[in-house]
Each structure stands twice: as C-alpha cells, then as structure tokens.
N, C-alpha and C. Protein backbone atom coordinates (compact mmCIF):
# COMPACT_ATOMS: atom_id res chain seq x y z
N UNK A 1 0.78 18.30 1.62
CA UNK A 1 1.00 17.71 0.32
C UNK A 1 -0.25 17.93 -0.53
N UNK A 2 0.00 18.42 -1.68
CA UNK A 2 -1.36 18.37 -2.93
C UNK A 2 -0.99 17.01 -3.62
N UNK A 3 -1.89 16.30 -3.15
CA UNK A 3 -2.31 15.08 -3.22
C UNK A 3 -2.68 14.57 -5.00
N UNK A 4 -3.45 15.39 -5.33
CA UNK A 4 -3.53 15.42 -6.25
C UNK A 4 -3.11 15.73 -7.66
N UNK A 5 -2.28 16.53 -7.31
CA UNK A 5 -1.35 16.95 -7.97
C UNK A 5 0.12 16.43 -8.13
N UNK A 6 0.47 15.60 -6.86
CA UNK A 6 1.68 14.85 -6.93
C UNK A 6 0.81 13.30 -7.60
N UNK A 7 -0.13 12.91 -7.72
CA UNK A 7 -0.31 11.52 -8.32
C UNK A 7 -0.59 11.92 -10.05
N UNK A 8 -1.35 12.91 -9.93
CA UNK A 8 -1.08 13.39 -11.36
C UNK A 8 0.16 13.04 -12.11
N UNK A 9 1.43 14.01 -11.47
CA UNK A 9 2.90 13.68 -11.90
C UNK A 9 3.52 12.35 -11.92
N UNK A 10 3.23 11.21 -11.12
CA UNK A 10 3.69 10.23 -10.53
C UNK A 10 2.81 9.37 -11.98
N UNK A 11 1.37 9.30 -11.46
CA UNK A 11 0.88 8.22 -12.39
C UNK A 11 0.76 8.05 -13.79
N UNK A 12 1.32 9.37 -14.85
CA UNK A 12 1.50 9.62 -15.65
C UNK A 12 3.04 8.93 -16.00
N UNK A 13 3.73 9.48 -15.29
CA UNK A 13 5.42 8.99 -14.86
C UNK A 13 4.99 7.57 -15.47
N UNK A 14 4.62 6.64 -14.16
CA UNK A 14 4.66 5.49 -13.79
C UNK A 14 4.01 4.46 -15.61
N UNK A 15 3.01 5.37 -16.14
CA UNK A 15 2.22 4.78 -16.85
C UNK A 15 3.25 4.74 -18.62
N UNK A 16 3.95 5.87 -17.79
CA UNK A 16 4.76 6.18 -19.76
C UNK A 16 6.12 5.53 -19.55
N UNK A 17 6.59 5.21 -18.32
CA UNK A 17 7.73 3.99 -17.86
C UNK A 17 7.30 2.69 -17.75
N UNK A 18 6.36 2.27 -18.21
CA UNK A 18 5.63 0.94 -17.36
C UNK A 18 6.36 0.81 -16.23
N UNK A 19 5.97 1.79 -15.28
CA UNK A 19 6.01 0.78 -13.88
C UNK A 19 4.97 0.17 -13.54
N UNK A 20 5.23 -1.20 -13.03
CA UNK A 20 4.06 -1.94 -12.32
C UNK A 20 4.01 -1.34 -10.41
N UNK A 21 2.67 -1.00 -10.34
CA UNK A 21 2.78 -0.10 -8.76
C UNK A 21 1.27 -0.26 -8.66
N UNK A 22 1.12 -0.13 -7.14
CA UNK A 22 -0.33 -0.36 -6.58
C UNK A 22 -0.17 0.72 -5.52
N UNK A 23 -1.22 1.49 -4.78
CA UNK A 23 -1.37 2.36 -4.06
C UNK A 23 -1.40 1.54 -2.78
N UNK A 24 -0.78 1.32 -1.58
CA UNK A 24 -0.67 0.45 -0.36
C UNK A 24 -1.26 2.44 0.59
N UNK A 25 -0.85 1.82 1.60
CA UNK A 25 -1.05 2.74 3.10
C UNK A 25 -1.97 3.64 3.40
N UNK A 26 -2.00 4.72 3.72
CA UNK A 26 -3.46 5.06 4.47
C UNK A 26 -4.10 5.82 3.52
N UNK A 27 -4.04 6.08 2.35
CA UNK A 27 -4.80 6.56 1.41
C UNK A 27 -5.49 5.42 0.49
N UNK A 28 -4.88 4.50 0.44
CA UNK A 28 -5.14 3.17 0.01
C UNK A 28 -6.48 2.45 0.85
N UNK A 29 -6.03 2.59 2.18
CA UNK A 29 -7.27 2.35 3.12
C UNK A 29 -8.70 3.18 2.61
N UNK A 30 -8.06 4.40 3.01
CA UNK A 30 -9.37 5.10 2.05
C UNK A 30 -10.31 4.85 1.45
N UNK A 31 -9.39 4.69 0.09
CA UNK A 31 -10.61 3.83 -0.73
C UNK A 31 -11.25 2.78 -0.76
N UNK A 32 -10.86 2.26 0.31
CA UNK A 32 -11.85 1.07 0.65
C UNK A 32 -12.52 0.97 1.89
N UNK A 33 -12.79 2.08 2.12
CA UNK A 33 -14.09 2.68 3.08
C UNK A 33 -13.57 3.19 4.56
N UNK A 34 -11.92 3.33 4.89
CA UNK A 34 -11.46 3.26 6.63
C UNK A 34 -11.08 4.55 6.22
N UNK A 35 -11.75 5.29 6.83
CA UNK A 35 -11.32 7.39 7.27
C UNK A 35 -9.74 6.84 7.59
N UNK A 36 -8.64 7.69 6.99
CA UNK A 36 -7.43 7.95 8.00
C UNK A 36 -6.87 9.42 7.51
N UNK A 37 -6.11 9.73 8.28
CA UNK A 37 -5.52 11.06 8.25
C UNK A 37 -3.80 10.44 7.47
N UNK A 38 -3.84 10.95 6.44
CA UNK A 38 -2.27 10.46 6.05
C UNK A 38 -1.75 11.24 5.20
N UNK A 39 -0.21 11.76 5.64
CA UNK A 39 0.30 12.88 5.32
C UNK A 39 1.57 12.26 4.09
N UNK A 40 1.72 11.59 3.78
CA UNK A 40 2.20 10.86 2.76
C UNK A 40 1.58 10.03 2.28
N UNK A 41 2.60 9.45 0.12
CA UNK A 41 1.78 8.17 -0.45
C UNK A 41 2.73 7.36 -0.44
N UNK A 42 2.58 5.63 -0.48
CA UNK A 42 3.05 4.94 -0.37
C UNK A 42 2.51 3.89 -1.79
N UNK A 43 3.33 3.11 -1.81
CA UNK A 43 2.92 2.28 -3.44
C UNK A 43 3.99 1.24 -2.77
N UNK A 44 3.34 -0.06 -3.42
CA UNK A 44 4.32 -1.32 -3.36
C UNK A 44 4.70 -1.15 -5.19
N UNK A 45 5.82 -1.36 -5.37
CA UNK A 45 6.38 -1.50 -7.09
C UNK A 45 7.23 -2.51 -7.26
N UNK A 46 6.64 -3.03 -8.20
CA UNK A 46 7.75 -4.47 -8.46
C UNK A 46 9.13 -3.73 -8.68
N UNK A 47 10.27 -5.05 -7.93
CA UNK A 47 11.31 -4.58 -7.42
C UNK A 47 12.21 -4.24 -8.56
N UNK A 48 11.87 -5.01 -9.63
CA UNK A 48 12.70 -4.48 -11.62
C UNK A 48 12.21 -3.16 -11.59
N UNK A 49 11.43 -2.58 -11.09
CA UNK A 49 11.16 -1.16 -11.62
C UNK A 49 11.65 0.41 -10.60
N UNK A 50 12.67 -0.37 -9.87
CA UNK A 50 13.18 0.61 -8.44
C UNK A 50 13.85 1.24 -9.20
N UNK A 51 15.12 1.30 -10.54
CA UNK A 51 15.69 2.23 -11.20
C UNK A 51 14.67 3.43 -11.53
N UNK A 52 13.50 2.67 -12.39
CA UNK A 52 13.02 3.26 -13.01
C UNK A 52 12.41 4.06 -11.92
N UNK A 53 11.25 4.25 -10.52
CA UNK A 53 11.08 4.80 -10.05
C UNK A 53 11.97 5.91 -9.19
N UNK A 54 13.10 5.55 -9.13
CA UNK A 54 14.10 6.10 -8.80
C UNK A 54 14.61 7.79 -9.73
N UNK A 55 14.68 7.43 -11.08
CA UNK A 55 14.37 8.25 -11.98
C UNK A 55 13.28 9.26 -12.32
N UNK A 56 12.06 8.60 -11.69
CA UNK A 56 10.96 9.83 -11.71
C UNK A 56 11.50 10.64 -10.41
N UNK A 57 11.74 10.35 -9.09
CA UNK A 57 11.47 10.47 -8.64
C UNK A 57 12.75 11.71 -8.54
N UNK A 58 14.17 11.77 -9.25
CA UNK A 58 14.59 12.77 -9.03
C UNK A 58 14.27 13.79 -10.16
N UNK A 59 13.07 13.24 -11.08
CA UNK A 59 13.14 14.27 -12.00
C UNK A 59 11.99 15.38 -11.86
N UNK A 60 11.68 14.45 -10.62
CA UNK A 60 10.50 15.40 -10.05
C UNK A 60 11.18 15.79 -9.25
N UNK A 61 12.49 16.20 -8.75
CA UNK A 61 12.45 17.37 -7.60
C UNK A 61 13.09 16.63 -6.27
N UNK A 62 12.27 15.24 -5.95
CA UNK A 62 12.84 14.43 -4.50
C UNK A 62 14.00 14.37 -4.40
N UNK A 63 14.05 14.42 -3.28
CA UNK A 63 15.78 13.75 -2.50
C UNK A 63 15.60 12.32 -1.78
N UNK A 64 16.16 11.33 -2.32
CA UNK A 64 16.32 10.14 -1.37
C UNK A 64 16.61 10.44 -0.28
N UNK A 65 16.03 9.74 0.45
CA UNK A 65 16.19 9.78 2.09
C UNK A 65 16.78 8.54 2.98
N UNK A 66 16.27 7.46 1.75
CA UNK A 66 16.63 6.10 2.50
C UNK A 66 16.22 5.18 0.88
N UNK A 67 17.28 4.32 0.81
CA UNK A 67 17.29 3.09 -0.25
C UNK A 67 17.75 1.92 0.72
N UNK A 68 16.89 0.88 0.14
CA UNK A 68 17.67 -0.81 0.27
C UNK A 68 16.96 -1.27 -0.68
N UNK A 69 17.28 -2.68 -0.39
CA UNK A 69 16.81 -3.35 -2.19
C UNK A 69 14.81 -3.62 -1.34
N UNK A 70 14.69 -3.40 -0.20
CA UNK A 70 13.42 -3.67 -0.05
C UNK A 70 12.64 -2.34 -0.01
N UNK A 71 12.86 -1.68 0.48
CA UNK A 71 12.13 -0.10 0.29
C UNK A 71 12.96 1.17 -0.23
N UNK A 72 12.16 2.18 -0.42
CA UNK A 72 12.60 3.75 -1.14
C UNK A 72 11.61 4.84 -0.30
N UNK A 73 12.65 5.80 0.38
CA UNK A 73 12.19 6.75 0.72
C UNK A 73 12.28 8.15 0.01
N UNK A 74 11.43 8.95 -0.04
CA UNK A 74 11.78 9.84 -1.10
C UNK A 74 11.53 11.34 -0.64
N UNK A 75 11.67 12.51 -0.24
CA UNK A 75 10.83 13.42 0.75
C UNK A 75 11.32 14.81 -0.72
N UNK A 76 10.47 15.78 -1.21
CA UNK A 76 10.39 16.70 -1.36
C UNK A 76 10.98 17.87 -0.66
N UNK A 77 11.95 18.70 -1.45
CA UNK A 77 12.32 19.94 -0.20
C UNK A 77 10.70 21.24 -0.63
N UNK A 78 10.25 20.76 -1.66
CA UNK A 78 8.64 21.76 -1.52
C UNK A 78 7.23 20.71 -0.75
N UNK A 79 7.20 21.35 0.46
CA UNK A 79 5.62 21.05 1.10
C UNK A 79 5.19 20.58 0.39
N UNK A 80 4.52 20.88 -0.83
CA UNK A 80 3.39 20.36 -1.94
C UNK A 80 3.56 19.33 -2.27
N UNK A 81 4.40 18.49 -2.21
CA UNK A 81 5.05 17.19 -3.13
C UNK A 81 4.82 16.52 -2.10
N UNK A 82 5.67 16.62 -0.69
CA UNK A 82 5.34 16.06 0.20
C UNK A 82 6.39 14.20 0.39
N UNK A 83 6.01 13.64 0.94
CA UNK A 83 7.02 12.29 0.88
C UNK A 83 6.42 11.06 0.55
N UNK A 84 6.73 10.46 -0.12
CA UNK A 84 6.41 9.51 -1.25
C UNK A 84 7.61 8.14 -0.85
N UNK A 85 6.88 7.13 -0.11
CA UNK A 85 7.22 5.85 -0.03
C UNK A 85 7.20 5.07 -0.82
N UNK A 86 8.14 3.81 -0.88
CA UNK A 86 7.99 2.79 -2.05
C UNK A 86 8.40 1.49 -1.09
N UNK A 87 7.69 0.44 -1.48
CA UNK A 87 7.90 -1.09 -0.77
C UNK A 87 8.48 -1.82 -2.10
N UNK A 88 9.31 -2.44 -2.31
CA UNK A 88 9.67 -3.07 -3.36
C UNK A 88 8.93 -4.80 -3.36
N UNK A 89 8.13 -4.73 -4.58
CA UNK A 89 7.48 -5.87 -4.21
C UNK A 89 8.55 -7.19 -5.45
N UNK A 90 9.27 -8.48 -4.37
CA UNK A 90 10.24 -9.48 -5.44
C UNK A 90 9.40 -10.90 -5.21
N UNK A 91 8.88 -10.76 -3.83
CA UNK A 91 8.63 -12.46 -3.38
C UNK A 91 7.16 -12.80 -4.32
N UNK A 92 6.83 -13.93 -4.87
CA UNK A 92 5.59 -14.48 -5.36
C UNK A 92 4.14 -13.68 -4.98
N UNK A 93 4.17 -13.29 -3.54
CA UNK A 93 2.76 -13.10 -3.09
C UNK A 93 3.00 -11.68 -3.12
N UNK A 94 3.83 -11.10 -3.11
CA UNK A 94 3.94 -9.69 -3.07
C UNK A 94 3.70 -8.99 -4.40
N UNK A 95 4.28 -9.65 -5.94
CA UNK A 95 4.04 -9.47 -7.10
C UNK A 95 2.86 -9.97 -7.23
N UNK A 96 1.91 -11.01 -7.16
CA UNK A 96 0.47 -11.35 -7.01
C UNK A 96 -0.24 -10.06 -6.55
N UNK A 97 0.45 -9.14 -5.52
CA UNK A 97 -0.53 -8.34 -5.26
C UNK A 97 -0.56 -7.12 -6.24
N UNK A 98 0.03 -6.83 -7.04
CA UNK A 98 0.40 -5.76 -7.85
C UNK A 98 0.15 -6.42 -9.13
N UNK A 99 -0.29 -7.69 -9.44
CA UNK A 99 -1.16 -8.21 -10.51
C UNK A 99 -2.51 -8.07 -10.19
N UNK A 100 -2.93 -8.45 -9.34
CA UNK A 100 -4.48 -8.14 -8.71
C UNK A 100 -5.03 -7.12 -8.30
N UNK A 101 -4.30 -6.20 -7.92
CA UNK A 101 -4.85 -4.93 -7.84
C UNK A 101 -5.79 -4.14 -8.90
N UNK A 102 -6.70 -3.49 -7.95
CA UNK A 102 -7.63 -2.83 -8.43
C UNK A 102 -7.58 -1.58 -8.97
N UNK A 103 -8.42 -1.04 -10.04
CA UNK A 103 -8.43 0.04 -10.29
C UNK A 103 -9.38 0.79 -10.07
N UNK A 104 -9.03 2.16 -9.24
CA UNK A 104 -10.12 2.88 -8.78
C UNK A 104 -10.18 4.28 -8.76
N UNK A 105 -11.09 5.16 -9.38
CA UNK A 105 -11.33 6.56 -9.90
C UNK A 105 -11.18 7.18 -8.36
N UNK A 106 -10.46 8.16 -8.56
CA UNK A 106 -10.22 9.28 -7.45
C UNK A 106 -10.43 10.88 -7.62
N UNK A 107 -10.65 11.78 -6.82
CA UNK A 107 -10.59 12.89 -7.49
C UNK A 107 -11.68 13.37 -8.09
N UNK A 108 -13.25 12.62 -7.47
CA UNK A 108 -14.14 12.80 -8.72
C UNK A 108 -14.01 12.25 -9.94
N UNK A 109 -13.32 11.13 -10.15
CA UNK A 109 -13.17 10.80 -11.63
C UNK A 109 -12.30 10.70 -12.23
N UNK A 110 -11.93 12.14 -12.14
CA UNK A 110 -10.05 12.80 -12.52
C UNK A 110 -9.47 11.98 -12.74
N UNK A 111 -9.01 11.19 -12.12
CA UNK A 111 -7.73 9.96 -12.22
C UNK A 111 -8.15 8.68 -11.90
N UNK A 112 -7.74 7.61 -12.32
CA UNK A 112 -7.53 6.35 -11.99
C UNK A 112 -5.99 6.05 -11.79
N UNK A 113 -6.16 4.84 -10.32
CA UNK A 113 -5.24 4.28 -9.87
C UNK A 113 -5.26 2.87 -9.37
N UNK A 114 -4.32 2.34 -9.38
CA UNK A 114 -4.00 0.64 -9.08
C UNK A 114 -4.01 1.07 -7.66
N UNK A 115 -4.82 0.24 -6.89
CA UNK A 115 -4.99 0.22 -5.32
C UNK A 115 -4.66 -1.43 -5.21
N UNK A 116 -4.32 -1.36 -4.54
CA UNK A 116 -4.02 -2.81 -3.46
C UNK A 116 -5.26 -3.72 -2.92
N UNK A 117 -6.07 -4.45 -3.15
CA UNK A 117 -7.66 -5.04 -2.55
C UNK A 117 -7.26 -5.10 -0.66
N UNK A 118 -8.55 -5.34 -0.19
CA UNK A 118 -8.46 -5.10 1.11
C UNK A 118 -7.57 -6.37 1.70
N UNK A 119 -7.47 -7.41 0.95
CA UNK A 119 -6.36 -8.87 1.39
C UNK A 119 -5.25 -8.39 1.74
N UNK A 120 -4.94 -7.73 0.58
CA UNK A 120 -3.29 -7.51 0.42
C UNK A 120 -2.96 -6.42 1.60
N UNK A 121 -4.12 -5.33 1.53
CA UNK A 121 -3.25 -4.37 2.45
C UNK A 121 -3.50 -4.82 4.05
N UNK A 122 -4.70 -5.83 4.24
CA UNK A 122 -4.63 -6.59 5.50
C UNK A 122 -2.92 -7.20 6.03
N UNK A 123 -2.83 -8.00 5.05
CA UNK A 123 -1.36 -8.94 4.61
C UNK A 123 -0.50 -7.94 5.29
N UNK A 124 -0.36 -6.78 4.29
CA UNK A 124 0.83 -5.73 4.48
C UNK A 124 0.57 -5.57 6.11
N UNK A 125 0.01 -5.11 6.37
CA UNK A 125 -0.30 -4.10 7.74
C UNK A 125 0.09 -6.10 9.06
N UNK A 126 0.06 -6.73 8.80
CA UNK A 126 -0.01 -7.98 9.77
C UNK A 126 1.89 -8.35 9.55
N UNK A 127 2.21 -7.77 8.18
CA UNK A 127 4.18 -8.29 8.30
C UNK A 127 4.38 -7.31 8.94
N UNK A 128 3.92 -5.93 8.73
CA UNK A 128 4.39 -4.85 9.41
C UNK A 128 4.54 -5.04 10.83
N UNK A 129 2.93 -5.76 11.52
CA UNK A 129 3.49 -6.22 13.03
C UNK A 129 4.00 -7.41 13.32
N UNK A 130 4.12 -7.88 12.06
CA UNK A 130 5.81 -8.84 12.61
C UNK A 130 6.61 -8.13 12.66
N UNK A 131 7.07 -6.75 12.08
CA UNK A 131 8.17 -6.92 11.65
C UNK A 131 8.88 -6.02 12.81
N UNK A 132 7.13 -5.36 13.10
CA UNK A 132 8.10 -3.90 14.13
C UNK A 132 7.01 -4.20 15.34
N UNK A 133 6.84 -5.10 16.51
CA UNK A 133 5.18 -5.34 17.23
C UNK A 133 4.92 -3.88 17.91
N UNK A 134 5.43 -2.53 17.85
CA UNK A 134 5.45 -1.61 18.47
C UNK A 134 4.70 -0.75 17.54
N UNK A 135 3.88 -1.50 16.32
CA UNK A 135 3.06 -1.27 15.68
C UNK A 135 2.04 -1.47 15.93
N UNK A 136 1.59 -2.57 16.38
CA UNK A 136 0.29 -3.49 16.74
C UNK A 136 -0.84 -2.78 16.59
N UNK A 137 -1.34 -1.98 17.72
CA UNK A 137 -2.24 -1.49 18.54
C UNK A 137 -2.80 -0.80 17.14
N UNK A 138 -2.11 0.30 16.47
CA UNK A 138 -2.79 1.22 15.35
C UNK A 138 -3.10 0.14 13.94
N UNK A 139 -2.21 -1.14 13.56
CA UNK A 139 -2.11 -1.75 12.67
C UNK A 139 -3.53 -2.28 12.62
N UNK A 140 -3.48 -2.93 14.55
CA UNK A 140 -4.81 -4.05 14.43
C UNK A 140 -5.63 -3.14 14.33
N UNK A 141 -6.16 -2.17 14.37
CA UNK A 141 -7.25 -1.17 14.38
C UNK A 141 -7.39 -0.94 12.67
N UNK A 142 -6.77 -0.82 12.30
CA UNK A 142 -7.03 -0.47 10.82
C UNK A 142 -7.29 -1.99 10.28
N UNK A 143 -6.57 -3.34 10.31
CA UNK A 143 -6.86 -4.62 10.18
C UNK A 143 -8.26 -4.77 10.42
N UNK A 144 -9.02 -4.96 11.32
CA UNK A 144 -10.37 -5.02 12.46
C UNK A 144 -11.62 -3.98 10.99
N UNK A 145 -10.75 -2.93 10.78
CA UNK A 145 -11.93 -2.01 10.27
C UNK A 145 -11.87 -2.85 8.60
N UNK A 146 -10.97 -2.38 8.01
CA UNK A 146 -10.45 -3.06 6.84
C UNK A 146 -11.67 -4.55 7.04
N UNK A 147 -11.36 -5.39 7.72
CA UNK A 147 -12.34 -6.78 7.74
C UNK A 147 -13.45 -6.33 7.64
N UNK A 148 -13.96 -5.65 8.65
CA UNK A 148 -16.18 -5.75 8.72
C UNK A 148 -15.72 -4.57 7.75
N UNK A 149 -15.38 -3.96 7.49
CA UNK A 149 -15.89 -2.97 6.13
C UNK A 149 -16.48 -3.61 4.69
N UNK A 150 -15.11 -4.56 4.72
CA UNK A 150 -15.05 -5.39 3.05
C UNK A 150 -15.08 -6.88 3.28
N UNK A 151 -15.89 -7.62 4.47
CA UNK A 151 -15.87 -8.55 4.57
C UNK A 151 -17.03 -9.64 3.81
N UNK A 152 -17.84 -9.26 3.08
CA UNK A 152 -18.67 -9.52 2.56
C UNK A 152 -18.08 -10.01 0.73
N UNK A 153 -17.13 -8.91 0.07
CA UNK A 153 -16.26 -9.37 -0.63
C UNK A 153 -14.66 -9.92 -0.58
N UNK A 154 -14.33 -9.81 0.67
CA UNK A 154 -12.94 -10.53 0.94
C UNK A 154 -13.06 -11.91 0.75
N UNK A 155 -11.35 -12.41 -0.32
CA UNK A 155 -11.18 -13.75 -0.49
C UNK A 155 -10.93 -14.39 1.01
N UNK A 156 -11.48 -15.38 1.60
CA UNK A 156 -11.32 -15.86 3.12
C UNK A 156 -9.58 -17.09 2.58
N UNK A 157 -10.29 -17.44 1.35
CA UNK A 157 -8.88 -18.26 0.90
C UNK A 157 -7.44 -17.68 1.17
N UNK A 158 -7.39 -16.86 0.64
CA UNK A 158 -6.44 -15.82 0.36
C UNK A 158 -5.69 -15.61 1.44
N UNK A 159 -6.46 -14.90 2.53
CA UNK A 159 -6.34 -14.47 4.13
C UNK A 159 -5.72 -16.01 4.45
N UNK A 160 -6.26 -16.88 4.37
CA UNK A 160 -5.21 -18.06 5.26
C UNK A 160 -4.10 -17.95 4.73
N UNK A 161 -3.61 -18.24 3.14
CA UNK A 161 -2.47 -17.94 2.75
C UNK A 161 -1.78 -17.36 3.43
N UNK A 162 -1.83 -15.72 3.33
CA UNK A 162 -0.99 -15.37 3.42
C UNK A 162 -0.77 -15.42 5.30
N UNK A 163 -2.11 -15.70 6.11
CA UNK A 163 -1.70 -15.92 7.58
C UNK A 163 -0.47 -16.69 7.85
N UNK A 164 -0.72 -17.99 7.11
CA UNK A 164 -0.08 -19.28 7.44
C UNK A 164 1.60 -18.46 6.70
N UNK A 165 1.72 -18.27 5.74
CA UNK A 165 3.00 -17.74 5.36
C UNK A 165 3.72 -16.64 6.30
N UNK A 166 2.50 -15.91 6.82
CA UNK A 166 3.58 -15.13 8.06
C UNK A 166 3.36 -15.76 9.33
N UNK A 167 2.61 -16.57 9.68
CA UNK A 167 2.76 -17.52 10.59
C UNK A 167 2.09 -16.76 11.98
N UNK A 168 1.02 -15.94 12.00
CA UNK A 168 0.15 -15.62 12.19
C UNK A 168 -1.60 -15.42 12.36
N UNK A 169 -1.45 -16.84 11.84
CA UNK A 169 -3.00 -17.76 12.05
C UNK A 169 -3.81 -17.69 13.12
N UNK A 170 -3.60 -17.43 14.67
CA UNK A 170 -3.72 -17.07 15.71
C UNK A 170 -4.12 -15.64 15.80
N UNK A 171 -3.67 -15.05 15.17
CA UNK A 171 -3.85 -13.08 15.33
C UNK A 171 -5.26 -13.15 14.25
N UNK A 172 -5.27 -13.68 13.53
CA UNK A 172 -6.14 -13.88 12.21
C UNK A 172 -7.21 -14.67 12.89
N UNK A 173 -6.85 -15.34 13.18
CA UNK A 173 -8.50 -16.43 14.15
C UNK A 173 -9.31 -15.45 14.93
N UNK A 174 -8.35 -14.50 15.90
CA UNK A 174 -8.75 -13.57 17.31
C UNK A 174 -10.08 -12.61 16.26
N UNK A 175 -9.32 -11.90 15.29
CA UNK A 175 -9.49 -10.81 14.55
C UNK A 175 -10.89 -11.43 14.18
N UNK A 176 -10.92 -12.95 13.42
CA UNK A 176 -12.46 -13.24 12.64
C UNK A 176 -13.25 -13.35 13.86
N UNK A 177 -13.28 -14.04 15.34
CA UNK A 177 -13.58 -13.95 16.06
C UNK A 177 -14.64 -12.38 16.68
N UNK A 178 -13.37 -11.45 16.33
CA UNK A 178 -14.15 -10.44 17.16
C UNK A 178 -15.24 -9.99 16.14
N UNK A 179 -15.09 -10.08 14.73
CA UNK A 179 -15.82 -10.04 13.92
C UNK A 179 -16.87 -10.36 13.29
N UNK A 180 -17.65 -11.61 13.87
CA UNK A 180 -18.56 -12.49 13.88
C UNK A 180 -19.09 -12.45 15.51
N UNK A 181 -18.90 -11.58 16.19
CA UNK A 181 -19.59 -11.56 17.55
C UNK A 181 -20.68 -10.74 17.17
C-alpha cells in the first residue's frame, strides 16, 4: 500500500465531506512512539458519516468486503490503495474519542491527521480482547508499550473510565503494576 498517497485521497475526501474520523490501529500506534509493521489503515468515524464514507470509498476504486452498522471493510483490487478499515464510532465514549483526538503532521509535514490519543487506542485494543480473547497476547503487548511510552502524559482518570465500563479493572491494575516495577 502507498500509504501516503491513499491518505492524501482519503483526508482530502474526508475534510471536503465533513467526516468526523480519527486514525485508530497500527499506524496510529506509530505515532505515538510503538514501531509496528501494518499493512492496512484503520479510522474510527462517527457512525452519521458511514454513507458518506461509504461514498468515498467507491469513488475511489474499493470494493466492500464487509458492512454492519458497527464496522466497514473496504479492500482495493490495485495493491497501492491497499485495505482501508472503518469502526463506526455511536456510543458516548466512542464519539468523545473522535472529539479529542489529536492532530498530528506525517510525511515530513506533508499532511496532517486526527489520531486517536494513547487512552483511546489503549480502550480500543482492551474491547478488542473482550471481544475476541484470542487476541490478548499481541493486544497486551502493544497496551504494555502504548503505557510506559506515553505514560507521563496519559489521563490516569480517563483509563479507569473506560476500564470500569468494559469491566476490566483487573487487566488494567496487572498492566499499571508491571509498569511501576
């Protein structure tokens, strides 16, 4: 995937549709200091704007791969474009995160983009191992780094929130634990 070249198309898209969208998954990590290897982009988008992303997304070329009212899969039949995820963000804390999101120069400069802060994509990556635990092992590893990377500016408030809402306070205790050793 040219990376750069598909956010070019996308964030221009996104900016002359007002979509509201934040950069989530392992490029997202990225920019907030965790190396990953990731062969797709992913964005949480408030869930009013799934038509509208829906619309860039065949006018760029994609083929849906997978719709529900909670996610959008989207895959390119050209390599270069590559496959382009969407999380539909409806619940309170999920739209909070796509209000709070950060903006951050990529590319040398080139571009700016709405990234997700290290809370939210903690958050994300901890429903994910609710949702699938055959995740865990790679999730908590990126969770673990994500913390001592940006733990110095992470809201600690925040983190209980959203623990106690996925009901995961225990995985979150272990995690500050190993982190303060």
């Amino acid at each position: 995937m040219e990376f750069k070249l598909v956010l070019e198309k996308l964030l221009g898209e996104f900016e002359q549709r007002g979509i509201r969208y934040a950069l989530t998954g392992g490029f997202a990590m990225g920019l907030w200091g965790v190396g990953r290897v990731t062969v797709d982009i992913d964005f949480l988008v408030h869930r009013d704007d799934a038509d509208k992303v829906k619309a860039v997304m065949q006018q760029l070329g994609y083929e849906c791969r997978y719709r529900s009212e909670n996610v959008a899969q989207y895959l390119s039949p050209l390599k270069i474009f590559g496959e382009i995820d969407y999380i539909f963000a409806f619940r309170p804390s999920s739209r909070k995160m796509l209000e709070t999101a950060e903006t951050k120069t990529i590319f040398n400069g080139d571009l700016s983009i709405r990234v997700l802060r290290p809370e939210d994509l903690i958050a994300m990556k901890m429903q994910a191992i609710k949702n699938d635990p055959s995740r865990r092992e790679n999730d908590l590893a990126d969770i673990r780094t994500l913390a001592e990377i940006n733990e110095k500016e992470m809201d600690f408030i925040l983190m209980d929130q959203y623990v106690k809402l996925l009901d995961m306070e225990e995985l979150w205790n272990e995690i500050l634990e190993e982190l303060h050793k």
